[in-house]
Protein backbone atom coordinates (compact mmCIF):
# COMPACT_ATOMS: atom_id res chain seq x y z
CA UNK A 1 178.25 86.17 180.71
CA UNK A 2 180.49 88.44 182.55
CA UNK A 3 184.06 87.93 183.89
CA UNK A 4 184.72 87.21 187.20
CA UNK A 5 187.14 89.33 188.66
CA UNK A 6 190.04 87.83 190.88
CA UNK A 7 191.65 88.51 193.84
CA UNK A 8 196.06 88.13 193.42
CA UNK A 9 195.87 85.16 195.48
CA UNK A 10 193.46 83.34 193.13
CA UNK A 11 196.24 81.16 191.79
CA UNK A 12 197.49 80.42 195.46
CA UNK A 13 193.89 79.32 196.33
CA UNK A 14 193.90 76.69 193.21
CA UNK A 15 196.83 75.29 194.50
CA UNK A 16 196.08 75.06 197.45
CA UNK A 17 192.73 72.92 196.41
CA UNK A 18 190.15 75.71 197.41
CA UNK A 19 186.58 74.88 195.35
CA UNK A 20 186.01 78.29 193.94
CA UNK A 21 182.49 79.90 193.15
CA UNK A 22 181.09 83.33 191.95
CA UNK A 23 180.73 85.78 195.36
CA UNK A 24 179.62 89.38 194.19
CA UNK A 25 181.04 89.16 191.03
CA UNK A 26 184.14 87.69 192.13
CA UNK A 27 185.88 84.09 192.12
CA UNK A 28 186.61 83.29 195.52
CA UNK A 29 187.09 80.01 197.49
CA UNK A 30 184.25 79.40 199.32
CA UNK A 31 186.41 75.94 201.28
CA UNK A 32 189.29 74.15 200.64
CA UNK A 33 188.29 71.02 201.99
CA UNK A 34 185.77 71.05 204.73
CA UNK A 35 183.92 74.65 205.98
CA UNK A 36 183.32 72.46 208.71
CA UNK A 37 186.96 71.78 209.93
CA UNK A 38 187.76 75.43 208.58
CA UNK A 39 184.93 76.78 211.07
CA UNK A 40 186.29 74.76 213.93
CA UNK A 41 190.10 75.53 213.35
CA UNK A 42 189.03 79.15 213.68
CA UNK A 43 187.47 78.62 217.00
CA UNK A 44 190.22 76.47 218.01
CA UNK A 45 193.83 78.57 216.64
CA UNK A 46 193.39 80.32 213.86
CA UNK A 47 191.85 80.57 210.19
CA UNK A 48 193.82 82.55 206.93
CA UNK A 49 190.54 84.06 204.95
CA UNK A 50 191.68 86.10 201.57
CA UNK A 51 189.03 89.00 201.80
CA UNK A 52 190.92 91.18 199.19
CA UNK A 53 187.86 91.22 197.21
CA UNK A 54 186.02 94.21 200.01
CA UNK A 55 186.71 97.70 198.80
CA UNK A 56 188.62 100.55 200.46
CA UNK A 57 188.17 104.42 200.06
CA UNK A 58 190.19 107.07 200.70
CA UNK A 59 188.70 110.45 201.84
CA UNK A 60 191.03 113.04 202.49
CA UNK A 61 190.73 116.74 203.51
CA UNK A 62 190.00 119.67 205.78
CA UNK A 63 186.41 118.72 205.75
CA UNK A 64 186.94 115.01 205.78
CA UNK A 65 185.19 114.85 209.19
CA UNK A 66 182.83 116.98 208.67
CA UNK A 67 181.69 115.09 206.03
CA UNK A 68 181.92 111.66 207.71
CA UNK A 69 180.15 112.95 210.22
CA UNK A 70 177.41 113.78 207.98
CA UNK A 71 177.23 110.36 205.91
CA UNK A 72 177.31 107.68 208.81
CA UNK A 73 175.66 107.62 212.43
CA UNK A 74 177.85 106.67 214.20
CA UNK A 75 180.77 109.51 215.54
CA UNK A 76 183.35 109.73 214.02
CA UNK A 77 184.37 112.55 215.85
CA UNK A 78 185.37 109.98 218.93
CA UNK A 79 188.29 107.94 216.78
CA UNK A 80 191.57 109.17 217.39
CA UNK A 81 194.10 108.59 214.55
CA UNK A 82 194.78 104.85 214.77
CA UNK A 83 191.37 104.15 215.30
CA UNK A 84 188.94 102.23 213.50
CA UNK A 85 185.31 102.51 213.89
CA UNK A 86 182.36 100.58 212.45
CA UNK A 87 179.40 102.31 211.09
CA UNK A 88 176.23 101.70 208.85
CA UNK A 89 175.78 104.40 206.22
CA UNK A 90 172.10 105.12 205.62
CA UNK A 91 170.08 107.07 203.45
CA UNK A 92 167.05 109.31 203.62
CA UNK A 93 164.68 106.64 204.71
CA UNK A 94 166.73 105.46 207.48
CA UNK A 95 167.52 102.27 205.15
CA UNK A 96 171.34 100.75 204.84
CA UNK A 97 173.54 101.76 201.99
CA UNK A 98 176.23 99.50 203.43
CA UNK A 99 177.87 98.60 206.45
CA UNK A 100 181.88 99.81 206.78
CA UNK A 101 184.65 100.33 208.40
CA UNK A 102 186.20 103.68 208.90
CA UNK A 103 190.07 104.06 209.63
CA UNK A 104 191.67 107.19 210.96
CA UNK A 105 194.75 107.77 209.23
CA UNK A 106 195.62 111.29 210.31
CA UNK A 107 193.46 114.46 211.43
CA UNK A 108 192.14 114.80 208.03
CA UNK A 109 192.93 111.36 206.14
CA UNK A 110 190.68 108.36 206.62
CA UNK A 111 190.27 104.75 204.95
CA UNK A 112 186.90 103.23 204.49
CA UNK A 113 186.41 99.51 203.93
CA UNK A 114 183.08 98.81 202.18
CA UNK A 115 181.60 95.50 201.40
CA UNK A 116 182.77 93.91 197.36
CA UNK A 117 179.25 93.28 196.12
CA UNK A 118 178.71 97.26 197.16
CA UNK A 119 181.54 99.03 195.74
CA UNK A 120 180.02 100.84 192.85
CA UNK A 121 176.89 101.87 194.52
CA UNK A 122 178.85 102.76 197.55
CA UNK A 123 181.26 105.19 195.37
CA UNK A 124 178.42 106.65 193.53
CA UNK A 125 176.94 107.72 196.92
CA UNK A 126 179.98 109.17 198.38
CA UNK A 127 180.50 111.14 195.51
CA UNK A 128 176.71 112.41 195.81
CA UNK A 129 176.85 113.21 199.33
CA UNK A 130 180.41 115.26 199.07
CA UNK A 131 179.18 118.03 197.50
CA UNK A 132 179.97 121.12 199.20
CA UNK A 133 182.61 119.33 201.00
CA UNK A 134 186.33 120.26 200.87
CA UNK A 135 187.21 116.44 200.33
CA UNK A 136 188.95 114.34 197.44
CA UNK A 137 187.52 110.84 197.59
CA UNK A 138 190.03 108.38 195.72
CA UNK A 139 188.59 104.50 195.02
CA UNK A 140 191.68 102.50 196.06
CA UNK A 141 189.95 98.93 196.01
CA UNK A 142 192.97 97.99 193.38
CA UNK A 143 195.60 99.51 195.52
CA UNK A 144 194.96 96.90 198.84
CA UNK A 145 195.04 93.01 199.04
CA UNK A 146 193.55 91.84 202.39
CA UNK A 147 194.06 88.68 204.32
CA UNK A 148 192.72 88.05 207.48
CA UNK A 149 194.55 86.29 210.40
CA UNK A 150 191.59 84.61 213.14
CA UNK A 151 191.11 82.72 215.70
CA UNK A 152 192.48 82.81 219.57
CA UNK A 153 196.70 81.95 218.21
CA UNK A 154 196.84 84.56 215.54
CA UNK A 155 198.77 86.73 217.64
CA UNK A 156 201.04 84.09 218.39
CA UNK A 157 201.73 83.60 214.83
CA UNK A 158 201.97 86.96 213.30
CA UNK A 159 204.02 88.14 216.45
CA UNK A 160 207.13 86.78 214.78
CA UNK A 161 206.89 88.17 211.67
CA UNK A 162 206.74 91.52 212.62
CA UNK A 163 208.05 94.21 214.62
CA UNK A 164 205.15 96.23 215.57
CA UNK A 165 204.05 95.15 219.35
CA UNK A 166 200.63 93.42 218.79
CA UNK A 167 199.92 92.75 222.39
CA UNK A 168 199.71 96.89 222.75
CA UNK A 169 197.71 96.88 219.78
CA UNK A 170 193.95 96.96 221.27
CA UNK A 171 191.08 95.11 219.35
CA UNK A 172 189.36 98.25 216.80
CA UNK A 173 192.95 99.76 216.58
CA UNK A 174 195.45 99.77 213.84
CA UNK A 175 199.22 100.51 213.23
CA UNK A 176 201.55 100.58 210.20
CA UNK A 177 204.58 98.45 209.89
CA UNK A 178 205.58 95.74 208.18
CA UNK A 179 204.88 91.55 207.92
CA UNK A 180 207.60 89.44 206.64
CA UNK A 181 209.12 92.35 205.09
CA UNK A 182 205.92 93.59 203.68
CA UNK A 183 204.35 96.85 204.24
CA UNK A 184 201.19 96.64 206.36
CA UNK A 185 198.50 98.33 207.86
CA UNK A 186 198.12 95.92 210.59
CA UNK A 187 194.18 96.36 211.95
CA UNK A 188 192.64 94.16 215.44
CA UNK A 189 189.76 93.68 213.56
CA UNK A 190 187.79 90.35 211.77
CA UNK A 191 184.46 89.13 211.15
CA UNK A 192 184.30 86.20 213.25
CA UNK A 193 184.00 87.21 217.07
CA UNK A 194 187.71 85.76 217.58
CA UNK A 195 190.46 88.28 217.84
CA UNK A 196 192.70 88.46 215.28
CA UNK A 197 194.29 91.01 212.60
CA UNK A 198 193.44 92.01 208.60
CA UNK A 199 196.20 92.89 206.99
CA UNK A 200 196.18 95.64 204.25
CA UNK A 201 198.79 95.21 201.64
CA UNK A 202 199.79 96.05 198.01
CA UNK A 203 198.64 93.11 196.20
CA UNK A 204 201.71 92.12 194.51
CA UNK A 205 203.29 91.06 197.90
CA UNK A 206 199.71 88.99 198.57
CA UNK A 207 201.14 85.71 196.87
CA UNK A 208 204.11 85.54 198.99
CA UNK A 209 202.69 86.85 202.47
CA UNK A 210 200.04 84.30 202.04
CA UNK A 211 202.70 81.80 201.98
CA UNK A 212 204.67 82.70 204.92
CA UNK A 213 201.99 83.20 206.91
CA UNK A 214 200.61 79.71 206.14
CA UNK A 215 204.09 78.40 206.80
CA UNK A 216 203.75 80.19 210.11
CA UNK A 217 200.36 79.20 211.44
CA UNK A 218 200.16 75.45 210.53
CA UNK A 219 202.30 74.46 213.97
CA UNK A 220 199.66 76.15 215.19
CA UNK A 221 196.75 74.57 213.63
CA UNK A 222 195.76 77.25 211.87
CA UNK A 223 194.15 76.42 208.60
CA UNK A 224 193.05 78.29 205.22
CA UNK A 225 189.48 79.17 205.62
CA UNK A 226 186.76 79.99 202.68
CA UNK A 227 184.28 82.54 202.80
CA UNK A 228 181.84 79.61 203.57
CA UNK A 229 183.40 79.37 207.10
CA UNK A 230 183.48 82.97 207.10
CA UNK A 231 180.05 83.19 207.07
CA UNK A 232 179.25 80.81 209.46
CA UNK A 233 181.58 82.08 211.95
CA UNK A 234 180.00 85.90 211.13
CA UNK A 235 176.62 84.20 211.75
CA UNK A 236 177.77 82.20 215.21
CA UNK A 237 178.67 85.71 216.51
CA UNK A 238 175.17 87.33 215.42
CA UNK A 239 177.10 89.94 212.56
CA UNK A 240 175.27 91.21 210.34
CA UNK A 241 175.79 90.81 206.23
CA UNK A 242 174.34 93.45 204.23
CA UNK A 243 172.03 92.28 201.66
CA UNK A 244 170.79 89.88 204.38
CA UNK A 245 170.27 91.39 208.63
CA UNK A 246 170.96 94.67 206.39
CA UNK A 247 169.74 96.68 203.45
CA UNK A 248 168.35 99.74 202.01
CA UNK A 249 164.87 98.46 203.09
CA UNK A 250 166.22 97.15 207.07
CA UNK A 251 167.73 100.18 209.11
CA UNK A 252 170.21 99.67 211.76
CA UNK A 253 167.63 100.17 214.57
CA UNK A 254 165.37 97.18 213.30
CA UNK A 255 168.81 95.22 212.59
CA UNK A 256 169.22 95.55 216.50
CA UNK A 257 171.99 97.89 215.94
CA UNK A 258 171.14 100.76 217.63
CA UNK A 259 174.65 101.35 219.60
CA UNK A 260 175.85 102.39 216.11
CA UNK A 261 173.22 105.38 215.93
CA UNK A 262 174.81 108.12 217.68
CA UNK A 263 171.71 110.90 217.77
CA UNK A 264 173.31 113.46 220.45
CA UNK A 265 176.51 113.85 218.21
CA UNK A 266 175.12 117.04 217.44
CA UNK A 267 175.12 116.92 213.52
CA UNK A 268 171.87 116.62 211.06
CA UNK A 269 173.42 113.44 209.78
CA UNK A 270 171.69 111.59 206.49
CA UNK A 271 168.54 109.21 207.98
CA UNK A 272 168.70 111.09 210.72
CA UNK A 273 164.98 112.18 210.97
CA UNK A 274 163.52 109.00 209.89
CA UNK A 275 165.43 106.95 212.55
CA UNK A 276 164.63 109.09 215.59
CA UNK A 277 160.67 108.95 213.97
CA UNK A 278 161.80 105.02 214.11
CA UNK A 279 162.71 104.90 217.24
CA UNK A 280 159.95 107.13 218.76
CA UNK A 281 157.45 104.51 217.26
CA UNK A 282 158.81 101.84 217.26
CA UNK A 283 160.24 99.66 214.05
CA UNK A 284 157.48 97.76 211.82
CA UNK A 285 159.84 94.57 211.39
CA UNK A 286 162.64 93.82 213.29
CA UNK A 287 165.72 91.31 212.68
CA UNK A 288 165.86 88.53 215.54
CA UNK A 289 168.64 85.29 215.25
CA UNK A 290 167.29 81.55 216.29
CA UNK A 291 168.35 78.38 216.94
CA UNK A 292 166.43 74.87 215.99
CA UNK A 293 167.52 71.87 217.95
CA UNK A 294 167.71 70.28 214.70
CA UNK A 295 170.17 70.12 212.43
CA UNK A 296 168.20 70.90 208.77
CA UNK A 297 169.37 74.50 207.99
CA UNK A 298 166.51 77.00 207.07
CA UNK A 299 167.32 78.64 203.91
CA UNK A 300 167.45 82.81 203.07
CA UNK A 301 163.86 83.35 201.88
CA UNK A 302 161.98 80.91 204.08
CA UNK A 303 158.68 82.15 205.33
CA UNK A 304 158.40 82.17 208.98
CA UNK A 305 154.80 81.51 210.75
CA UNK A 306 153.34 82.79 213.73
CA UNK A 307 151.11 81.43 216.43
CA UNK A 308 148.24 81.31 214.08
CA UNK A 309 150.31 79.65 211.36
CA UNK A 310 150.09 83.05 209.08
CA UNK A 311 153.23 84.53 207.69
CA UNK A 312 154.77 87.07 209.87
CA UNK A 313 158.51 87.46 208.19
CA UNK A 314 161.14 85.33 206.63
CA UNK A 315 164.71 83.95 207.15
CA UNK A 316 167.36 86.59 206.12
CA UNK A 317 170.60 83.86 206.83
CA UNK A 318 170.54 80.31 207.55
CA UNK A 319 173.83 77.81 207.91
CA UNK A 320 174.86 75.25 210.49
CA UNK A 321 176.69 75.67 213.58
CA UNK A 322 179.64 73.43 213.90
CA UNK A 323 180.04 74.47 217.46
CA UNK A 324 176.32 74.13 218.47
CA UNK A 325 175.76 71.25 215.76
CA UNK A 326 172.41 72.69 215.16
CA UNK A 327 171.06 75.15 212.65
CA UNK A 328 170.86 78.78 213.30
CA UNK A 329 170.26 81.81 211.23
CA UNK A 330 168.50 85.35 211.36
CA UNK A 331 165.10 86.19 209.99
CA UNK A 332 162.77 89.59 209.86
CA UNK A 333 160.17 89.44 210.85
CA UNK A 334 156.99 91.64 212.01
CA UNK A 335 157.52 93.59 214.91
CA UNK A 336 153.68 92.43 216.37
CA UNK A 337 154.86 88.87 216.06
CA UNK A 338 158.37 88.85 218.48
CA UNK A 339 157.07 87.52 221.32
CA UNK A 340 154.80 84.82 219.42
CA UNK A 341 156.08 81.32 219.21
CA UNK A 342 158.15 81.23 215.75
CA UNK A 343 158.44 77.83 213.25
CA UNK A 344 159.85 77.62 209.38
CA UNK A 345 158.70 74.65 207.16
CA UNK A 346 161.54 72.76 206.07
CA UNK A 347 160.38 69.83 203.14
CA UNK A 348 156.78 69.56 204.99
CA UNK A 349 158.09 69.63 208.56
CA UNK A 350 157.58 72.46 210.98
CA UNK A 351 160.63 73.59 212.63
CA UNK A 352 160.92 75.59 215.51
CA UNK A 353 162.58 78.78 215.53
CA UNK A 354 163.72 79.31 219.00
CA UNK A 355 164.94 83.58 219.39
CA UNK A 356 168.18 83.43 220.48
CA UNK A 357 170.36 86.92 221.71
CA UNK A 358 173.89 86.74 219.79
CA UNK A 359 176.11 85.92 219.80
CA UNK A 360 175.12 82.15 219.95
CA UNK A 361 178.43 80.94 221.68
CA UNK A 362 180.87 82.86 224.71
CA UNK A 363 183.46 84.72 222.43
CA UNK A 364 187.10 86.33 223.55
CA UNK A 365 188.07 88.96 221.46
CA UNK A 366 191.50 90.92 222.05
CA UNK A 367 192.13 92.73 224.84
């Protein structure tokens, strides 16, 4: 069997009681007592979730645009430095490599954030598609520890341990400074539809910053939160996860994500073809999100059944909304079939699959 790598606050989660479980090769606390309570204190004031597992990327040089601009859809071009930007990175087919975040760190100096389970695909890709490109790409996963501060009183807690304004700091933006005397790159960015920040950091300060910001935040209610609340939240605000609403086989278009496709940027980017021949006709399958009325979760991998009780897709995500107290999830299913009535069998009872447009609850993000 093969080691499971740890993030440098796995020590901090034992003590802390977290139940820890394999996630993409990694140990990670998926709760520390109840994703429930975790999912709600988000909501409520704020969560502390240890994603230091996700990669990060460096690409630096005078082509370092040009080249971005040619891997992802989306346009670069438009960040200023200080910007962040998300984007899906596709291949030839139009299919999802992975789903990122790209930082602008200077004119020619950006930071990509790619997802843990994808890190050595992802850098055998960038590598490929540099070539005849005047970039250095540097994999500095090892250099970063990343916690991230969410829910609607995280600014009020990290205000105070930090100089930078936050309140001028608008939601997809990023500064440098510092956090309890810790070197930052301080991002308005999260995966739960709350506002809130991540926090990039060299990992031997993770232990400590942890710390103090738990001493911080629990006047405020704010809790430590597993990546099982994670993923519920993510879900509740209709984001995608690749592997699941994303992969190499589900483009962004059929993922309902065609805002991130940006064909008049004027570059022959990579999928670039097979998307507009997408979009011309029309994708096969498409990813919808649905709600039950009942509170049985349907489970990744369920079939789902049309009007004529014939399989017509199957559930890509599945959990149970603490907010809604109902399951909801996200299947695929065949384009042909969206407007039929929907249903899942869950232990020899049909359940309804009612097509919901995410996110499933009203969300404030930052300003």
């Amino acid at each position: 069997m093969s080691t499971l790598r740890c993030t440098p606050l796995r020590d901090f989660h034992a003590a802390h009681g977290a139940r820890l479980v394999d996630f993409a090769g990694w140990e990670m606390p998926v709760q520390y007592h109840s994703i429930l309570e975790e999912h709600k204190a988000v909501r409520r004031a704020a969560g502390l979730v240890d994603v230091s597992h996700m990669g990060e990327v460096a690409i630096e040089g005078s082509a370092a645009l040009a080249y971005l601009q040619r891997l992802l859809p989306n346009d670069i071009a438009r960040l200023a430095p200080g910007g962040v930007l998300y984007s899906p990175m596709c291949n030839a087919s139009g299919g999802t490599v992975d789903d990122l975040l790209v930082y602008r760190r200077g004119p020619d100096e950006f930071l990509l954030c790619i997802n843990a389970g994808n890190i050595a695909k992802d850098l055998a890709w960038l590598r490929e598609q540099s070539a005849g490109f005047a970039v250095t790409l540097a994999d500095r996963s090892d250099a970063y520890a990343l916690l991230a501060l969410q829910g609607p009183r995280a600014l009020e807690i990290l205000q105070p341990l930090t100089r930078s304004p936050l309140a001028q700091l608008r939601y997809y933006h990023f500064c440098e400074g510092t956090v309890a005397g810790t070197p930052c790159l301080i991002s308005r960015t999260g995966y739960t539809g709350e506002d809130g920040f991540e926090l990039y950091h060299a990992p031997d300060a993770a232990p400590r910053l942890a710390q103090t910001l738990l001493d911080a935040g629990t006047p405020h209610g704010m809790v430590l939160a597993g990546l099982g609340a994670r993923d519920s939240l993510r879900l509740e605000a209709g984001y995608p996860l690749h592997g699941h609403e994303l992969s190499d086989e589900i483009s962004p278009l059929a993922a309902g994500l065609g805002w991130t496709v940006k064909f008049d940027k004027g570059i022959d980017f990579i999928g670039r073809a097979a998307l507009q021949a997408e979009k011309l006709n029309g994708s096969p399958r498409r990813v919808i999100f649905f709600r039950t009325g009942d509170r049985r979760i349907v489970r990744h991998g369920t079939p789902v059944l049309g009007a004529t009780g014939a399989t017509v897709g199957q559930v890509l995500s599945g959990t149970l909304s603490p907010i809604l107290n109902e399951a909801i999830g996200s299947a695929l299913i065949d384009s042909a079939a969206t407007n039929q009535p929907l249903t899942a069998e869950i232990r020899g009872t049909a359940i309804a699959l009612h097509r919901v447009q995410p996110p499933f609850i009203p969300l404030k993000k930052s300003p």
